[in-house]
N, C-alpha and C. Protein backbone atom coordinates (compact mmCIF):
# COMPACT_ATOMS: atom_id res chain seq x y z
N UNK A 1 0.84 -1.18 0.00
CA UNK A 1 0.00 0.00 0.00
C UNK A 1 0.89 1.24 0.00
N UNK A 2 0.40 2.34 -0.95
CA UNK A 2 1.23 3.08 -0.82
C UNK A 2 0.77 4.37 -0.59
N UNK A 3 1.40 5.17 0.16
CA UNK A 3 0.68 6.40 0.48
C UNK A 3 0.58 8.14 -0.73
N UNK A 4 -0.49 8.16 -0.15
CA UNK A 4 -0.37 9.48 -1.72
C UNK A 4 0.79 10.73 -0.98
N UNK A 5 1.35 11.29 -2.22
CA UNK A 5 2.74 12.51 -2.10
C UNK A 5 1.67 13.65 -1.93
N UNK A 6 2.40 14.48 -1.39
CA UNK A 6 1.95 15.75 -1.51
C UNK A 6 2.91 16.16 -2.83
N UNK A 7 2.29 17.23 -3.76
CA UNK A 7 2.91 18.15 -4.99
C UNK A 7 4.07 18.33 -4.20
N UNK A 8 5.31 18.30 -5.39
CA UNK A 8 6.44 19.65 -4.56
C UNK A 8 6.01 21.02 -4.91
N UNK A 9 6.67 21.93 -4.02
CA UNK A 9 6.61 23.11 -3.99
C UNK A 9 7.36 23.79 -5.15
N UNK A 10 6.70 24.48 -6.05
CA UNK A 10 7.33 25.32 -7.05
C UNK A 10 8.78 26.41 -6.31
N UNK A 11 9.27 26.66 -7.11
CA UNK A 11 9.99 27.88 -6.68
C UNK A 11 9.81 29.23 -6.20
N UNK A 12 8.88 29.60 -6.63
CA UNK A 12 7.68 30.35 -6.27
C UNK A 12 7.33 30.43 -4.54
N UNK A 13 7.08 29.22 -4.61
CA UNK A 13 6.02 28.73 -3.14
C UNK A 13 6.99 29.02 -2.26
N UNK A 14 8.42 28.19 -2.74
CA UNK A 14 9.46 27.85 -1.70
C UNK A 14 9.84 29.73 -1.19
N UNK A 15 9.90 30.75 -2.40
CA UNK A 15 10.41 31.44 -1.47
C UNK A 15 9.21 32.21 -0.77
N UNK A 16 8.52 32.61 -1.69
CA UNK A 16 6.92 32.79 -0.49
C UNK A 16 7.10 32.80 0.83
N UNK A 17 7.53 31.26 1.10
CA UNK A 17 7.37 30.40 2.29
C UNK A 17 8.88 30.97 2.98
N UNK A 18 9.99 31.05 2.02
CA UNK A 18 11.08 31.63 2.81
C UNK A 18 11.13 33.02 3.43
N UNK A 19 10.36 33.89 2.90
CA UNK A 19 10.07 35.29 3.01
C UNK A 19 9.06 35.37 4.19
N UNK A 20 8.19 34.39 3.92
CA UNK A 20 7.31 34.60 5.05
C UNK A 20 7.64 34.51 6.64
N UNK A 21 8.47 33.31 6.22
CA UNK A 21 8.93 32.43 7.45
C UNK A 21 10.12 33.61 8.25
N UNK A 22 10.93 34.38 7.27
CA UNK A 22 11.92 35.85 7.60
C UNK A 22 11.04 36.79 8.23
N UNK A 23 9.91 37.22 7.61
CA UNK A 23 8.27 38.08 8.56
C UNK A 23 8.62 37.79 9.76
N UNK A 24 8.00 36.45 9.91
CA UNK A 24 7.32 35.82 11.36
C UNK A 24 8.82 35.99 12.07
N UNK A 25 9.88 35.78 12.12
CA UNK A 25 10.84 35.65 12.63
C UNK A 25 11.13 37.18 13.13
N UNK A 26 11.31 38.13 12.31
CA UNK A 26 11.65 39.70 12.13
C UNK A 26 10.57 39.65 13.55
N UNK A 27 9.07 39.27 13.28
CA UNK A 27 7.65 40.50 13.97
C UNK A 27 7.98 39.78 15.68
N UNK A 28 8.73 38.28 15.94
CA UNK A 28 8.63 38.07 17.06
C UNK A 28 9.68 38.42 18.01
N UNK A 29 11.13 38.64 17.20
CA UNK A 29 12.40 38.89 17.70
C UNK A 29 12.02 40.89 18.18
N UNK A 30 11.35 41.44 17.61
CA UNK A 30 11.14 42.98 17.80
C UNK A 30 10.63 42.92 19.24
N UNK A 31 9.92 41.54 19.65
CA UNK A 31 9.25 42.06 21.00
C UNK A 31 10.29 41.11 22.03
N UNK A 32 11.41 41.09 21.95
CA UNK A 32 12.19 40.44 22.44
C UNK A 32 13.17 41.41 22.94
N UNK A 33 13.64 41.73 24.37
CA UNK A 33 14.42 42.45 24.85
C UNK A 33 15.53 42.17 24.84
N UNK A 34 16.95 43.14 24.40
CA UNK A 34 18.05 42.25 24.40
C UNK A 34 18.22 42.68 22.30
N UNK A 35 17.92 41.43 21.97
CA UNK A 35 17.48 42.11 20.17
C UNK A 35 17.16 42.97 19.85
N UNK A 36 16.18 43.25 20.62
CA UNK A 36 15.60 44.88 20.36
C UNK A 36 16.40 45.52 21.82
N UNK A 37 17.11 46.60 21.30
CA UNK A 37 17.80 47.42 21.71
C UNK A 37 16.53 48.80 22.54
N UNK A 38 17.10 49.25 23.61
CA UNK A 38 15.97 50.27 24.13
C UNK A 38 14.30 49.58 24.01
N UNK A 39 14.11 48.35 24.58
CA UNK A 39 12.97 48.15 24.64
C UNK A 39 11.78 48.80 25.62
N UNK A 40 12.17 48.78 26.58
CA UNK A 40 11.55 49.91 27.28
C UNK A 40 10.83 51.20 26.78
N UNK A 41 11.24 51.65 25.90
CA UNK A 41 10.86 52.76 25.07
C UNK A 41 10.32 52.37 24.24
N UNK A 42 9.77 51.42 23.68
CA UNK A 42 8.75 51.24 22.60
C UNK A 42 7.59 51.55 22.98
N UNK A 43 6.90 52.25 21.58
CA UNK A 43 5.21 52.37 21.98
C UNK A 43 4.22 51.91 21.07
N UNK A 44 3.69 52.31 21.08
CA UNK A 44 2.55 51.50 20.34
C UNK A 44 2.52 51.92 18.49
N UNK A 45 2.78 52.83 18.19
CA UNK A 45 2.62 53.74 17.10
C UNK A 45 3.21 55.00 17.45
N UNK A 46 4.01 55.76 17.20
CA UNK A 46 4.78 56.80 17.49
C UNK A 46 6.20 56.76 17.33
N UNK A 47 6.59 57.91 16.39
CA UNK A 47 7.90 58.43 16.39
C UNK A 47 8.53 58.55 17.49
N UNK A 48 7.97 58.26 18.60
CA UNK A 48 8.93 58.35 19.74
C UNK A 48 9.77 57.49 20.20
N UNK A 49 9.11 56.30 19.64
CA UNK A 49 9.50 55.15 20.07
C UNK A 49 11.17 54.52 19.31
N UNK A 50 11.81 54.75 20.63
CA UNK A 50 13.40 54.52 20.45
C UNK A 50 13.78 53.12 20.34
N UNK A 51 13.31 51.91 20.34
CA UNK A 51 13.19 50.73 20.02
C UNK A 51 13.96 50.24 19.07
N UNK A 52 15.12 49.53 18.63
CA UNK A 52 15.46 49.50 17.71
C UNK A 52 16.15 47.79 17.34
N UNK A 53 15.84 47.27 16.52
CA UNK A 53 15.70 45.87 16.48
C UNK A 53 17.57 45.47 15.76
N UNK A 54 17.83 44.73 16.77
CA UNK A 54 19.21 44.39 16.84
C UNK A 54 19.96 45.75 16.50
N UNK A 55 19.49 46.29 17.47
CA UNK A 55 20.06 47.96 17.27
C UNK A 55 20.09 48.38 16.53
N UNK A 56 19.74 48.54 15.09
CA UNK A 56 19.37 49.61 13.87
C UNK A 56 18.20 50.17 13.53
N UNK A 57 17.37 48.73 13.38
CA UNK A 57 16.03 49.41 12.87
C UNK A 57 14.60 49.60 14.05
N UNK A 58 14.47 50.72 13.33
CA UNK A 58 13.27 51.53 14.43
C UNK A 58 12.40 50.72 14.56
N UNK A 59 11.38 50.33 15.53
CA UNK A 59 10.53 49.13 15.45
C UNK A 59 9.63 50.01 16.40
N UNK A 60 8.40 49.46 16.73
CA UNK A 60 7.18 49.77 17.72
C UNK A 60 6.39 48.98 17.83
N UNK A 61 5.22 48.60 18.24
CA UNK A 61 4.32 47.35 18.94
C UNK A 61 4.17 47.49 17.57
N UNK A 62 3.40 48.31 16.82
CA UNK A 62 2.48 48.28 15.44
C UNK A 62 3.47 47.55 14.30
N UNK A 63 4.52 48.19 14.33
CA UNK A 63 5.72 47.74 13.13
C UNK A 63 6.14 45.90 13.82
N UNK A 64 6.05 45.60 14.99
CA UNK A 64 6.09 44.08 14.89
C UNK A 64 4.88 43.34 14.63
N UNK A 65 3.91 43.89 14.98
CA UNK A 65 2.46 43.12 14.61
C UNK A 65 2.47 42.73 12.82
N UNK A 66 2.71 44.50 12.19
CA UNK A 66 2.66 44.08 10.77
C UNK A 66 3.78 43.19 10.14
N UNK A 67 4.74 42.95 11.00
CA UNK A 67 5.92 42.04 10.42
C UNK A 67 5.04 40.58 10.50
N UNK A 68 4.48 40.45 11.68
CA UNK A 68 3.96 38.74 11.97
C UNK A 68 2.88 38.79 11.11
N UNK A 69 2.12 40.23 10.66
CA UNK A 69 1.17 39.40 10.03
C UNK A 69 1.44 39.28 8.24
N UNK A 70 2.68 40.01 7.75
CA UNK A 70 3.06 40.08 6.56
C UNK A 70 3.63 38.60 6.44
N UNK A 71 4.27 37.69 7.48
CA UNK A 71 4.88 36.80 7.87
C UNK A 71 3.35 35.27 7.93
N UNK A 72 2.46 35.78 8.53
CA UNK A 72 1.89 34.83 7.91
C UNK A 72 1.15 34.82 6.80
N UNK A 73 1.16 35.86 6.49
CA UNK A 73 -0.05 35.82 5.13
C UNK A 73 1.39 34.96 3.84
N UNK A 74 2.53 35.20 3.83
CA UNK A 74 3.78 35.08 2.77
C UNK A 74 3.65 33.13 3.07
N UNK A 75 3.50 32.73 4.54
CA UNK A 75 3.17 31.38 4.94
C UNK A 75 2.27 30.50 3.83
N UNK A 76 0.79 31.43 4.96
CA UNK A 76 -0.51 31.40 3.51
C UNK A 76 -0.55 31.10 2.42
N UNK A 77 0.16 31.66 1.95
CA UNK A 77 -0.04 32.41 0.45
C UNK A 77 0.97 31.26 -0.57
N UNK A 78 1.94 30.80 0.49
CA UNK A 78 2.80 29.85 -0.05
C UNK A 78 1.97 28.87 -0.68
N UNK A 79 0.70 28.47 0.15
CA UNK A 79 0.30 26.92 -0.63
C UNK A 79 0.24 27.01 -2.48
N UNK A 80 -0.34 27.94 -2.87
CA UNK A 80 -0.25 28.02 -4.41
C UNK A 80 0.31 28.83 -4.95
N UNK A 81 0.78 28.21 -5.81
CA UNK A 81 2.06 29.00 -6.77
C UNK A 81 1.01 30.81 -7.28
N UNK A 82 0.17 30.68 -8.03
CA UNK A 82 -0.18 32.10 -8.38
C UNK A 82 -0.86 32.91 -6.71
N UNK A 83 -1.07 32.51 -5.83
CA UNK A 83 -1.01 33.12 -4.54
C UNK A 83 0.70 33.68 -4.01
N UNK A 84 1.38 32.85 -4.43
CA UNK A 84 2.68 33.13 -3.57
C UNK A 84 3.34 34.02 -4.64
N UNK A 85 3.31 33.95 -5.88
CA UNK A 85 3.51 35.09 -6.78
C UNK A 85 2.74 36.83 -6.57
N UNK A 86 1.59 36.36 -6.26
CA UNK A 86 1.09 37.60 -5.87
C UNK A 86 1.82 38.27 -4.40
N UNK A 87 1.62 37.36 -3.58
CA UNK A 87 2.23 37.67 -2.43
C UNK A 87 3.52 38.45 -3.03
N UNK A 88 4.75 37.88 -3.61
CA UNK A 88 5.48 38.94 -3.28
C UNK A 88 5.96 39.91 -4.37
N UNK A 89 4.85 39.55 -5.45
CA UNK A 89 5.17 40.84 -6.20
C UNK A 89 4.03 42.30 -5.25
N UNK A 90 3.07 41.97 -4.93
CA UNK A 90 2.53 42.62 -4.09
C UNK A 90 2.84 42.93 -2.90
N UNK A 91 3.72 42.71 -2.01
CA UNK A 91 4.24 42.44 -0.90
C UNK A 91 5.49 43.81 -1.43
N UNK A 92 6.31 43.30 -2.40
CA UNK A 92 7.84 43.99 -2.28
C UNK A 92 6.86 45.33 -3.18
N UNK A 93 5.61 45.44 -3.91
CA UNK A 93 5.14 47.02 -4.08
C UNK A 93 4.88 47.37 -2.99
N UNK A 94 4.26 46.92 -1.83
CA UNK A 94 4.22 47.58 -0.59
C UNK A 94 5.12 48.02 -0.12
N UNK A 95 6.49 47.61 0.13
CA UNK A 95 7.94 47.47 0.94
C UNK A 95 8.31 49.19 -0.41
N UNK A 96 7.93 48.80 -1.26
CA UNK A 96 8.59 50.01 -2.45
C UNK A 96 7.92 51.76 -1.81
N UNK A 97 6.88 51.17 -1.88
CA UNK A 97 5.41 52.34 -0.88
C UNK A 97 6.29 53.17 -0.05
N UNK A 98 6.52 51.98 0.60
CA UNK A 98 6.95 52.23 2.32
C UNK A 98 8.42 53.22 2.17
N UNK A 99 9.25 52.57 0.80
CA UNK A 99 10.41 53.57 0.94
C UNK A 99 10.33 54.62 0.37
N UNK A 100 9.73 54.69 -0.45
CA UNK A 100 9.06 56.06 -0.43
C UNK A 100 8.64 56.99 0.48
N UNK A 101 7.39 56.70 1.01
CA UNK A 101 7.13 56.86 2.11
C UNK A 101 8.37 57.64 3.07
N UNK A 102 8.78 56.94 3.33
CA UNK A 102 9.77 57.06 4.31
C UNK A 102 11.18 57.87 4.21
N UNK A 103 10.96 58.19 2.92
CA UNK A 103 11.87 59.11 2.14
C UNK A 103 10.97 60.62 2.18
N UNK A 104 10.41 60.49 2.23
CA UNK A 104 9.47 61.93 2.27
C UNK A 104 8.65 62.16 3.00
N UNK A 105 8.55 61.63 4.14
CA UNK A 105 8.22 62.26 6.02
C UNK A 105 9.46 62.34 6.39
N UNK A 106 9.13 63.82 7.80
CA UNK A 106 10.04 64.09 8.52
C UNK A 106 9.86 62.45 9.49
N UNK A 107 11.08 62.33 9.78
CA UNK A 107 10.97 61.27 10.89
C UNK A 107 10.87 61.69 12.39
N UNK A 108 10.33 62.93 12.47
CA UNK A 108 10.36 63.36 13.82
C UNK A 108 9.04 64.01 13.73
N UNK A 109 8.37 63.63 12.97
CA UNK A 109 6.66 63.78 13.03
C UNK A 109 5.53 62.89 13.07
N UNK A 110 4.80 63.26 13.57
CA UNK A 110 3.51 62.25 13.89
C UNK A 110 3.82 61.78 12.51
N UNK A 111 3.69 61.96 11.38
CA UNK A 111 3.78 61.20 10.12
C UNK A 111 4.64 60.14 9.93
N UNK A 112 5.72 60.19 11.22
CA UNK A 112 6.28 58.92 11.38
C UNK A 112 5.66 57.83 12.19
N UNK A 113 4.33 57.27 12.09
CA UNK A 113 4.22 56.75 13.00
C UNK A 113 4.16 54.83 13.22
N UNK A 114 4.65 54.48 12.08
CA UNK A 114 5.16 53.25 11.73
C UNK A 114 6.22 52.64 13.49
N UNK A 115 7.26 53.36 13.35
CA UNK A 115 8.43 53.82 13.22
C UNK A 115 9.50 53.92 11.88
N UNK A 116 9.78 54.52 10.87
CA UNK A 116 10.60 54.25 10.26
C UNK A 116 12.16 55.14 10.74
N UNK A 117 13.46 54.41 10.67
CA UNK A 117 14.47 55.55 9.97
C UNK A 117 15.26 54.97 8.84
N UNK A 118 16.27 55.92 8.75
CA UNK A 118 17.10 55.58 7.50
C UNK A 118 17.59 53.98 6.96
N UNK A 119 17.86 53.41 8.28
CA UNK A 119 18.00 52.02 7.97
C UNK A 119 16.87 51.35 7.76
N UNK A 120 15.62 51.42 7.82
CA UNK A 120 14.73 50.81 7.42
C UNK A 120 14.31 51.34 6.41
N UNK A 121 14.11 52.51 5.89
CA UNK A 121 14.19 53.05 4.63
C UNK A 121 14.50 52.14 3.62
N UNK A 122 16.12 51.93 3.12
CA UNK A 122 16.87 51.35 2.71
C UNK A 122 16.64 49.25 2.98
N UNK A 123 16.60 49.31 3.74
CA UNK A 123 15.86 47.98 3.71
C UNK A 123 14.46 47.56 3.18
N UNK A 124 13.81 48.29 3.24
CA UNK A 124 12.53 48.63 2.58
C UNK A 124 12.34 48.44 0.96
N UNK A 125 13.35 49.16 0.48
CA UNK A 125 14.11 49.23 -0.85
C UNK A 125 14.15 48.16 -1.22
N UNK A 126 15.30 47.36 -0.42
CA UNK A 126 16.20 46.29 -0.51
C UNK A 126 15.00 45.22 -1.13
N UNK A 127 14.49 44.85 0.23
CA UNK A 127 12.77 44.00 0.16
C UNK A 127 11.98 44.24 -0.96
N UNK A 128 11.47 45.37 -1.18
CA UNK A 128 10.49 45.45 -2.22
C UNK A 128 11.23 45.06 -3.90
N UNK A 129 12.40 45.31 -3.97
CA UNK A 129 13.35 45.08 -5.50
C UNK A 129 13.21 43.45 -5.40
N UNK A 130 13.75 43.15 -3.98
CA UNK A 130 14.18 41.68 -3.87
C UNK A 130 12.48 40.88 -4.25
N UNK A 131 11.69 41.02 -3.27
CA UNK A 131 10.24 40.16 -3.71
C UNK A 131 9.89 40.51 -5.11
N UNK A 132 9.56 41.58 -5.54
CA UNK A 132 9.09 41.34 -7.08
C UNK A 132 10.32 40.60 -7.78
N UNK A 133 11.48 41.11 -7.64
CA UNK A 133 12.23 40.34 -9.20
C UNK A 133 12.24 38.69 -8.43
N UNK A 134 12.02 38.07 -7.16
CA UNK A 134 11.79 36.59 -7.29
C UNK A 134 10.53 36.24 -7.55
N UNK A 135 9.13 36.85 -7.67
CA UNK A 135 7.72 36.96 -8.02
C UNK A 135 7.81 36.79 -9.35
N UNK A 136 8.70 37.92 -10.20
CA UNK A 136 8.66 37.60 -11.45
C UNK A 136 9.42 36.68 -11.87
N UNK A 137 11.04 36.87 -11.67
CA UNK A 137 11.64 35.43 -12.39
C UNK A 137 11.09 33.81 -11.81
N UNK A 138 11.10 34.14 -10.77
CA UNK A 138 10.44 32.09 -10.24
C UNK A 138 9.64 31.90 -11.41
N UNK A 139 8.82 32.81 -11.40
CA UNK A 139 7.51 32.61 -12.38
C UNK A 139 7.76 32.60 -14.07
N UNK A 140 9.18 32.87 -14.53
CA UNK A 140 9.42 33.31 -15.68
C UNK A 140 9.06 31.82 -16.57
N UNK A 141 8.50 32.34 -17.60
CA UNK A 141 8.37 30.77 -18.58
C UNK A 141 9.42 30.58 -19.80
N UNK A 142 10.14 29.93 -19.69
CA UNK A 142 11.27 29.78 -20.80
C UNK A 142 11.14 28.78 -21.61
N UNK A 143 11.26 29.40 -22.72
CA UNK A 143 11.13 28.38 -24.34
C UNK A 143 12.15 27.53 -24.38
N UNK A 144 11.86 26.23 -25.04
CA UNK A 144 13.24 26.01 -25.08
C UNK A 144 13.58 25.93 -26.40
N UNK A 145 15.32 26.14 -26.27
CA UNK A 145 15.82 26.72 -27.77
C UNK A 145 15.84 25.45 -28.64
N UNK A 146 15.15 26.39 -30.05
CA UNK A 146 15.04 26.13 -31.44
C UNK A 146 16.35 24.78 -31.72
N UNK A 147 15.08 23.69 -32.02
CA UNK A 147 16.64 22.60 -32.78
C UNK A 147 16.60 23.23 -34.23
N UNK A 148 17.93 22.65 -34.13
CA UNK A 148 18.22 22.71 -36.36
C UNK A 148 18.14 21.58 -36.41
């Protein structure tokens, strides 16, 4: 008797699932004292919040929540290949948003109220380039070359 396989995971799925699984990891280590640098000073939403995750990046209750939940939806989203494509070509336009964003608020205004600074800026960047071009190439369909 033999038991039924599950599909393998496209390339696609796998990094979905790798990206996601980096989320969930990022949104739980932020509420972790020690990693997160100046924990004490975190707040909920506010530029005030001096929090800074393995001492660089600005973090706050809100900015780890949306890490765990960007982290499971990338999980989610892994089971099918055109879900996990969306995920992170949609995912790294958000992360693109965000550096924007974050390029054009003062960071010492209520308009910061993510937390962002410069290093997350730039990581932001990093993320949003990185998920779409693996959204699009995983997904790329290649011919194969012409016999003579």
């Amino acid at each position: 008797m033999t038991t039924p396989t599950r599909a393998a995971r496209t390339r696609v799925q796998q990094a979905a699932l790798a990206v996601g699984a980096v989320f969930l990891l990022v949104g739980i280590l932020g509420f972790i004292p020690g990693i997160t640098t100046d924990y004490d000073t975190m707040e909920f939403a506010s530029h005030h919040s001096d929090a800074r995750l393995l001492g660089l990046f600005e973090v706050s209750t809100l900015h780890n929540i949306v890490h765990l939940l960007f982290g499971i939806a990338g999980i989610a989203m892994a089971r099918t290949a055109p879900a996990a494509r969306n995920y992170l070509i949609g995912g790294g336009t958000i992360y693109l948003v965000l550096w924007i964003y974050g390029l054009i608020i003062d960071h010492d205004s209520a308009a910061n109220f993510v937390p962002v600074n410069t290093a997350d800026n730039w990581l932001h960047f990093v993320l949003g380039v990185g998920m779409i071009a693996l959204g699009v190439l995983l997904t790329r369909r290649t011919t194969p070359a012409a016999t003579r």
